[in-house]
Protein backbone atom coordinates (compact mmCIF):
# COMPACT_ATOMS: atom_id res chain seq x y z
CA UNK A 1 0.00 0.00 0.00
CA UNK A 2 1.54 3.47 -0.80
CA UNK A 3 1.15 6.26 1.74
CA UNK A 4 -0.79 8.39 -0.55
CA UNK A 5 -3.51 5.53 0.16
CA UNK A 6 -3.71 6.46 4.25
CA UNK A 7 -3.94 10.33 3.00
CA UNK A 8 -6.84 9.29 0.81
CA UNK A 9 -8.63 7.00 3.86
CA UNK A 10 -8.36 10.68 5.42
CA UNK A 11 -10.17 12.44 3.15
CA UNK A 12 -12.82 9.01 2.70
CA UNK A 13 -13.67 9.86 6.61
CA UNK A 14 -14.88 13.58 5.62
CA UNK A 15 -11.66 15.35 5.93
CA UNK A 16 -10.96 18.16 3.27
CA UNK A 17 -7.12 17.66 3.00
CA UNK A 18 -4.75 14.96 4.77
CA UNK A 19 -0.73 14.89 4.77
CA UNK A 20 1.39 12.02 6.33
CA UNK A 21 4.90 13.52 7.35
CA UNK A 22 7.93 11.74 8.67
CA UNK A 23 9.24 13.03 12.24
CA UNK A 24 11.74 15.23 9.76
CA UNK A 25 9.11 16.90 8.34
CA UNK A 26 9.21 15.19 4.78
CA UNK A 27 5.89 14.48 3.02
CA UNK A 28 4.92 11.31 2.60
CA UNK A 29 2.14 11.66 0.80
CA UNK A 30 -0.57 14.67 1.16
CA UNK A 31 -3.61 15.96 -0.85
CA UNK A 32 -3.59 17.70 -3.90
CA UNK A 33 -3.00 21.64 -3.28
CA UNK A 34 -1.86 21.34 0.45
CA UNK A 35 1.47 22.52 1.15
CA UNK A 36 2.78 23.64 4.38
CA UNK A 37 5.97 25.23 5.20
CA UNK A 38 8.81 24.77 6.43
CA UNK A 39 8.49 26.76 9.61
CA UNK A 40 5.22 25.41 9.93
CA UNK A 41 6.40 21.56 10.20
CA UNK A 42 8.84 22.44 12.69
CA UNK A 43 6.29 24.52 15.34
CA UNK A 44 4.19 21.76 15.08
CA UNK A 45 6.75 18.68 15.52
CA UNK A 46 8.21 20.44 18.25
CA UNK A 47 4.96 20.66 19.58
CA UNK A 48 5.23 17.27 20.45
CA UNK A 49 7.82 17.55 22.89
CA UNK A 50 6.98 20.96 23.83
CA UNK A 51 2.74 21.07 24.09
CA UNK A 52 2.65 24.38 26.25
CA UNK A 53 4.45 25.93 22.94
CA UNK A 54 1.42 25.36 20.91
CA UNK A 55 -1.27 25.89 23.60
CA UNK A 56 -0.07 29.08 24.25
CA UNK A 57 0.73 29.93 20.85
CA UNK A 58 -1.78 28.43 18.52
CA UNK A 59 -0.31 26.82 15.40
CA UNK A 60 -0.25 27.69 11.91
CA UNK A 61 -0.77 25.02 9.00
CA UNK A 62 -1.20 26.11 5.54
CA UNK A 63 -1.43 29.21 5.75
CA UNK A 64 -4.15 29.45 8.59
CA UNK A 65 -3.94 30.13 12.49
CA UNK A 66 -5.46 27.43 14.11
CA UNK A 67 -6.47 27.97 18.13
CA UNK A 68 -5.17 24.68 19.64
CA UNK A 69 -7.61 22.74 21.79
CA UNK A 70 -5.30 20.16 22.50
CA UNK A 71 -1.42 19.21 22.50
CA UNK A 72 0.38 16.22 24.14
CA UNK A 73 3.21 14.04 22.96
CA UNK A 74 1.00 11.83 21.02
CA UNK A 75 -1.75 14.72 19.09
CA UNK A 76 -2.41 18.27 18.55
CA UNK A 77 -6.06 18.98 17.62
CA UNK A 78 -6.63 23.11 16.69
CA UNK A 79 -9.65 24.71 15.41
CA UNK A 80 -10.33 27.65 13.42
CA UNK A 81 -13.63 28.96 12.79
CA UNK A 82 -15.99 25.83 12.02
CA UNK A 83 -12.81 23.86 10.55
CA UNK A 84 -9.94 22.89 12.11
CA UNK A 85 -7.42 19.51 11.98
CA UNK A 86 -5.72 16.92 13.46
CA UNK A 87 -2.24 15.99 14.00
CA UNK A 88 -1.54 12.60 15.47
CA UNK A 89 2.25 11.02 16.15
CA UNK A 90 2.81 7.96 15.40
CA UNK A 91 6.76 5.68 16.21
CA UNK A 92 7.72 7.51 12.49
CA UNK A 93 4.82 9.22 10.85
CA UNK A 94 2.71 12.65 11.58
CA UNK A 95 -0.94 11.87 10.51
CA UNK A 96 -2.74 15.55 9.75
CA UNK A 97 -6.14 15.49 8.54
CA UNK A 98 -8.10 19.18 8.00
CA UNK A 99 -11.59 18.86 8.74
CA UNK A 100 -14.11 20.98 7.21
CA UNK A 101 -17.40 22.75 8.91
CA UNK A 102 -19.45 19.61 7.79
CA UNK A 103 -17.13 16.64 10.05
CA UNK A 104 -17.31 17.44 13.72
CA UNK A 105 -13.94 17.80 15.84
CA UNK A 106 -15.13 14.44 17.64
CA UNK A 107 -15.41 12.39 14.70
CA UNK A 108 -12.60 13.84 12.82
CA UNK A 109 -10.30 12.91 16.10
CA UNK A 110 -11.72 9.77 15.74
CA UNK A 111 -10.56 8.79 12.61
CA UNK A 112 -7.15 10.68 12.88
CA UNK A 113 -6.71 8.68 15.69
CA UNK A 114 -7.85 5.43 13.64
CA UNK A 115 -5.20 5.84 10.82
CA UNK A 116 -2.37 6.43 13.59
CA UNK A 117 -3.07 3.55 15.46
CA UNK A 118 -3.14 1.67 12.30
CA UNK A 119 0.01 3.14 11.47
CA UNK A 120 1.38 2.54 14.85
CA UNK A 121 0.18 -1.55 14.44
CA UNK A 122 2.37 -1.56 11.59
CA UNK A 123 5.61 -0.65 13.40
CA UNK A 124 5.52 3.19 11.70
């Protein structure tokens, strides 16, 4: 299976866009159009290991300032307006799935969470 296939389960659960990074910040595989930054990979890896970095600060993905309403070592979930995404670390991947106005954050964290742990089952 190629990773582009995990993006696309993403987007099959109702999200708009989906990327799979590695720790480093390389894409794996993401959705057509989405691109994020440089400086925008790192702030959110590092909120990882830092979460009080990106609760205080919000993070920015794409472009947009999302208002984080959650950050541990394993996910960051941030919301802006009726959207918002997910970002879920796996033992080698970064799951991030952007959720439109029409999938709520519960069920979008739900199947964020889904891929990861399938990801995780794998060994990535």
């Amino acid at each position: 299976m190629s990773w582009q296939t995990y993006v696309d389960n993403l987007v099959g659960h109702g999200f708009a866009k989906g990327v799979l990074l590695g720790h480093n910040g390389a894409v794996w595989a993401a959705s057509a159009g989405l691109t994020l930054s440089g400086p925008e990979v790192a702030a959110l890896t590092g909120g990882f290991n830092s979460p009080n970095s990106v609760l205080q600060s919000g993070v920015t993905l794409a472009g947009t300032k999302y208002f984080t309403l959650k950050a541990d070592n394993r996910s960051i979930y941030g919301k802006h307006g009726n959207t918002g995404f997910c970002a879920v670390k796996t033992g080698q991947a970064i799951v991030i799935g952007f959720f439109p106005d029409t999938l709520s954050p519960g069920n979008a964290s739900k199947a964020a969470e889904g891929v990861a742990d399938y990801l995780i089952n794998l060994s990535y």
